[in-house]
Protein backbone atom coordinates (compact mmCIF):
# COMPACT_ATOMS: atom_id res chain seq x y z
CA UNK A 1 119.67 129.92 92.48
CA UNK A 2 117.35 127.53 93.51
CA UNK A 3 118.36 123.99 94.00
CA UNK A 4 116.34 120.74 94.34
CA UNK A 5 118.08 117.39 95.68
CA UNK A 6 117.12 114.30 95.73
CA UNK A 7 119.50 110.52 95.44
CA UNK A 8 118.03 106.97 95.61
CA UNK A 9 120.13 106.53 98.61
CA UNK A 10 117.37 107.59 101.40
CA UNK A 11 117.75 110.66 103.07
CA UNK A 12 120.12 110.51 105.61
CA UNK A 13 122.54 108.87 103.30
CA UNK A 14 125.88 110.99 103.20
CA UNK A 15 125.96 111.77 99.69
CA UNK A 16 123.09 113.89 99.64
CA UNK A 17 124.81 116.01 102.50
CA UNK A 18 127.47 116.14 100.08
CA UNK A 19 125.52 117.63 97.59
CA UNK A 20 123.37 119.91 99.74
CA UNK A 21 126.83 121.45 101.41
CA UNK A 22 128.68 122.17 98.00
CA UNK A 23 124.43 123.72 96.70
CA UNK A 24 123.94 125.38 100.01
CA UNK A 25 127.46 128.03 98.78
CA UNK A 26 126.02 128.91 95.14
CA UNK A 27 122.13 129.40 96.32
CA UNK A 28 118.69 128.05 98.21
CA UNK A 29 118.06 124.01 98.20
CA UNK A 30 114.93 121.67 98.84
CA UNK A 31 115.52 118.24 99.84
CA UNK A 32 112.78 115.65 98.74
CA UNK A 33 114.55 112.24 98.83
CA UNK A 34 113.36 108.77 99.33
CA UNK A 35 112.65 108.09 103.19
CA UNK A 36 114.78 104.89 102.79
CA UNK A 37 117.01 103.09 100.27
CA UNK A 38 115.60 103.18 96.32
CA UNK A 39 118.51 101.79 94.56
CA UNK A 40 118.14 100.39 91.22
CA UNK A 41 114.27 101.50 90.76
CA UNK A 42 115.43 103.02 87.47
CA UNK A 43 112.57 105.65 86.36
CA UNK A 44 109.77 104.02 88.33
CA UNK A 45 107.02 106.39 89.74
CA UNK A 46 103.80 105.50 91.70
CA UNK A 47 100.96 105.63 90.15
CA UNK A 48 98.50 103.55 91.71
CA UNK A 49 98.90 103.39 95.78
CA UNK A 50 99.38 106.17 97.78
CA UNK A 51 102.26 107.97 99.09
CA UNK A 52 103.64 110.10 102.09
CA UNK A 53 105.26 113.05 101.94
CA UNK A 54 107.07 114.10 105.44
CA UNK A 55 108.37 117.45 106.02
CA UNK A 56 111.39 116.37 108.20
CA UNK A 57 112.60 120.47 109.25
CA UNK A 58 112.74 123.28 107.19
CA UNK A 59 113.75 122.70 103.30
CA UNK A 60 113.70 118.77 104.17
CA UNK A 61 110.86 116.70 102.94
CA UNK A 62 111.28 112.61 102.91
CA UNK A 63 108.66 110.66 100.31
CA UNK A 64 107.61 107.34 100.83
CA UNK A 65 107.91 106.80 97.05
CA UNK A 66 110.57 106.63 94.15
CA UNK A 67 113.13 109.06 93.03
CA UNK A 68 110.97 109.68 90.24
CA UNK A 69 107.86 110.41 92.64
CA UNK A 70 110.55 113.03 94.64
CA UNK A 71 111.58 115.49 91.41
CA UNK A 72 107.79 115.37 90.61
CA UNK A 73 106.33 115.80 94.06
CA UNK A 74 108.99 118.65 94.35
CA UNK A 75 107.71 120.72 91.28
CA UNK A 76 103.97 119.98 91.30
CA UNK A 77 103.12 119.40 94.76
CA UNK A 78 105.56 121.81 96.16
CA UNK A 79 105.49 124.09 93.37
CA UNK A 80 109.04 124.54 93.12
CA UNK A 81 110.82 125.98 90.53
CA UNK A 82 113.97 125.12 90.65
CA UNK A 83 117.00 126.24 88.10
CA UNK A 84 118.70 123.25 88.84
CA UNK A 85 117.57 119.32 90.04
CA UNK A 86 120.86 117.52 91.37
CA UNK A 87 120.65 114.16 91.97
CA UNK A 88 122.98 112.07 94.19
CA UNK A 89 125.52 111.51 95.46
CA UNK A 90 125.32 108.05 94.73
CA UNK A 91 127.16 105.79 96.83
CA UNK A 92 128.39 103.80 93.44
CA UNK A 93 129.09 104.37 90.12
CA UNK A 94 126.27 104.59 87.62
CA UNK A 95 128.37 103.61 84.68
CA UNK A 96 127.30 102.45 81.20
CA UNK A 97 124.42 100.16 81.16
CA UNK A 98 123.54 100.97 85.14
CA UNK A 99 122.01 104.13 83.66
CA UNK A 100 118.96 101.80 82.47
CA UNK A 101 118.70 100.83 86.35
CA UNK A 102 119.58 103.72 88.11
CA UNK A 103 116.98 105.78 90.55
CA UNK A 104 119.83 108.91 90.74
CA UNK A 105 119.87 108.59 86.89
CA UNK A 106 116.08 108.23 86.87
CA UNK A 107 115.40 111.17 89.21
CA UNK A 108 117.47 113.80 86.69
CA UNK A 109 116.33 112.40 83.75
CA UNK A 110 112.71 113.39 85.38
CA UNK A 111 113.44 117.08 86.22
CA UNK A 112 115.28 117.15 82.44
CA UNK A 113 112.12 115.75 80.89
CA UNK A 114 109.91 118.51 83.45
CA UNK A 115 112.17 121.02 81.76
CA UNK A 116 114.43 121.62 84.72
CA UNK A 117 118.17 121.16 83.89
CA UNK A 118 119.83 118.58 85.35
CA UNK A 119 123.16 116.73 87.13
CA UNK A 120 123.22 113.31 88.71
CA UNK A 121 126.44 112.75 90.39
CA UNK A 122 127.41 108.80 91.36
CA UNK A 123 131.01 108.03 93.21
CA UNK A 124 132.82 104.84 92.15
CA UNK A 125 134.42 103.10 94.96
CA UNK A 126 136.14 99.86 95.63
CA UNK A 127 134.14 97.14 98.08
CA UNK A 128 135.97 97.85 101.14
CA UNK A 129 136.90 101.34 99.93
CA UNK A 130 135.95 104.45 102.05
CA UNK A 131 134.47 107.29 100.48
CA UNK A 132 135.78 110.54 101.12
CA UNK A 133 132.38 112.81 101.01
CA UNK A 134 134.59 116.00 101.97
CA UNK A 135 136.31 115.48 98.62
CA UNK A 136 132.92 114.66 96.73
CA UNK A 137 131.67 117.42 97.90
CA UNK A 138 134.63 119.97 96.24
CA UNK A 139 134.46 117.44 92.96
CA UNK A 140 130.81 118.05 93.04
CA UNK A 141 131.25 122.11 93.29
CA UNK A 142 133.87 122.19 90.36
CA UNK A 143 132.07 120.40 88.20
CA UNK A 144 128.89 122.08 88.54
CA UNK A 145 130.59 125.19 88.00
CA UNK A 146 132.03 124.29 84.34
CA UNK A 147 128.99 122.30 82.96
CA UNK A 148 125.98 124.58 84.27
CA UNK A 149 127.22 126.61 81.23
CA UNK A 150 126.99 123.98 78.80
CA UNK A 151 123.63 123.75 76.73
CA UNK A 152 121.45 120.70 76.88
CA UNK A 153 118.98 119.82 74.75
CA UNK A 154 115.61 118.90 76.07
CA UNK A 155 115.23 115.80 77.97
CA UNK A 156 119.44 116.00 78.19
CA UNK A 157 120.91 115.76 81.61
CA UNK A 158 124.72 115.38 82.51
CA UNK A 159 125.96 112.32 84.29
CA UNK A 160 129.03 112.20 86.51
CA UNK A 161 130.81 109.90 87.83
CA UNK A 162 133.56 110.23 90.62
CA UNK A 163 136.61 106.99 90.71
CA UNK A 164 137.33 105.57 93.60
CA UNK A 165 138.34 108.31 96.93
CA UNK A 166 142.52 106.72 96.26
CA UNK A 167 142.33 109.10 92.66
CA UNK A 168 140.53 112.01 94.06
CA UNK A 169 141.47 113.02 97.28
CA UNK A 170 144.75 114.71 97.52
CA UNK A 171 145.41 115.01 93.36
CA UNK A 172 144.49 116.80 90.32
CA UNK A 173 142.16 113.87 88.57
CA UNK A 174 142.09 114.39 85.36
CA UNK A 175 137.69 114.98 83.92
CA UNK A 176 137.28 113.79 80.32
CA UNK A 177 133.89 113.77 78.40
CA UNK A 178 132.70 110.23 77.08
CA UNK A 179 129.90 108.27 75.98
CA UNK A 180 127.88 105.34 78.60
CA UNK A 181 129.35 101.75 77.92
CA UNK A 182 126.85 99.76 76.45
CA UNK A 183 128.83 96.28 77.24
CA UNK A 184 125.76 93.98 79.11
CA UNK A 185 127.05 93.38 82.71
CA UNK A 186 128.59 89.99 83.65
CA UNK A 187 125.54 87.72 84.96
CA UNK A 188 126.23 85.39 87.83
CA UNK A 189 123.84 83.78 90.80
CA UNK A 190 124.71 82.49 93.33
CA UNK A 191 122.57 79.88 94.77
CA UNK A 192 121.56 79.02 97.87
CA UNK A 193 119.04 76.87 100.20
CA UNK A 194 116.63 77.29 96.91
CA UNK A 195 117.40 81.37 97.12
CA UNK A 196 119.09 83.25 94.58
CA UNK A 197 121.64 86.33 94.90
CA UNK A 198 123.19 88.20 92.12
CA UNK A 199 127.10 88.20 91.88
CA UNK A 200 128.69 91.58 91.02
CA UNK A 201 131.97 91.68 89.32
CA UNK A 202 131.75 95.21 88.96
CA UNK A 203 135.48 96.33 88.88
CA UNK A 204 136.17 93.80 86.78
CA UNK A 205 133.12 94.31 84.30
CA UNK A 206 133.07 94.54 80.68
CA UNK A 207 134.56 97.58 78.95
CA UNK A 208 134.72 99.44 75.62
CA UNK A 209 138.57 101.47 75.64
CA UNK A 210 137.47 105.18 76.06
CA UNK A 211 134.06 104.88 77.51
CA UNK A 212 132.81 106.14 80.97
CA UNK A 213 133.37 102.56 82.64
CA UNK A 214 137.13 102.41 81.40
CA UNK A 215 138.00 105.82 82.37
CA UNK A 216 136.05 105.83 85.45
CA UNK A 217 137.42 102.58 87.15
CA UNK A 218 141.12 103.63 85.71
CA UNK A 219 140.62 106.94 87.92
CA UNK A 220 139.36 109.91 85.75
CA UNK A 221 136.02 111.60 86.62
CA UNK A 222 133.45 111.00 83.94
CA UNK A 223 131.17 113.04 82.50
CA UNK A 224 128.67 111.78 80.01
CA UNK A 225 125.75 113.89 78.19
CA UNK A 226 122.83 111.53 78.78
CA UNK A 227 119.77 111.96 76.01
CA UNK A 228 115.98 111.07 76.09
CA UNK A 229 116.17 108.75 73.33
């Protein structure tokens, strides 16, 4: 198999080593990622200003641009063609309504809409939580194994979510299927010297009983089957 990464994390963040080490067992991978940090850039691509496109070694390519711009810079500049786009793994849940924000969310919902099947993977944790990638990357492997066999329709791509490292290091965690959250996320700004900074309440957002934010954040892995409309 052919595998093509990508994350809105940059890079060199450790989540996409996650994912490359579990891809790297089951076939052949091609890292285009963001050169930096894209968080929350949702499905934005470049359209109008120019972009780079580094080859950083062999199989390793970072992209000034979006996540977006990296799934579609990997299959038409490239020319790859990939069985599989994995995207992640993002250093935070994308739960519920974050899957209207999310660049790992963005980036698979690309390749699905290219007609290349495909995962993003997001990991939950607590503020001053570490996150145990070694684990991620098993979670990762185990997962991919049972749901490459499922059937998505086009423009479908499968979302997971890891909890927080206490639930799945060390400990059968218990996977359940369930829809995105739609519950709006708590707004708060704090204010300061005239500047304003968003206030997260994340673990203590919102909920709907049975949905991929309760589960989650109560310690199951989530998976979610995420359509085009």
């Amino acid at each position: 198999m052919l595998f093509l990464l990508t994350n809105d994390d940059g890079i060199d963040a450790p989540g996409i080593h996650a994912l490359e080490a579990f891809a790297r067992q089951l076939g052949d991978v091609v890292v285009v990622a963001p050169d930096g940090p894209r968080s929350g850039f949702s499905h934005r691509a470049t359209m109008y200003e120019s972009m780079e496109l580094k080859q950083v070694d062999n199989g390793h390519y970072a992209c000034s641009g979006t996540p977006v711009d990296c799934v579609r810079l990997g299959l038409s500049h490239l020319d790859l063609q990939p069985d599989w786009v994995l995207s992640g793994v993002n250093a935070g849940a994308n739960l519920g309504v974050d899957l209207y924000m999310s660049g790992t969310a963005g980036a698979a919902r690309e390749g699905a809409i290219l007609g290349v099947p495909s995962f993003a993977f997001s990991h939950y944790h607590r503020t001053d939580a570490e996150i145990d990638w070694t684990a991620a990357t098993k979670a990762c492997g185990e997962l991919f194994e049972v749901y490459r066999w499922r059937d998505l329709a086009s423009g479908e791509f499968w979302n997971i979510n890891f909890p927080d490292s206490e639930f799945l290091t060390g400990r059968q965690v218990e996977t359940v299927e369930t829809d995105p959250d739609p519950s709006p996320l708590t707004l708060e700004y704090l204010e300061q010297s005239g500047v304003l900074q968003y206030k997260s309440h994340y673990h203590t957002r919102p909920r709907i009983k049975q949905s991929d934010v309760h589960r989650c954040l109560d310690g199951a892995i989530t998976v979610s089957r995420i359509p085009l409309f």
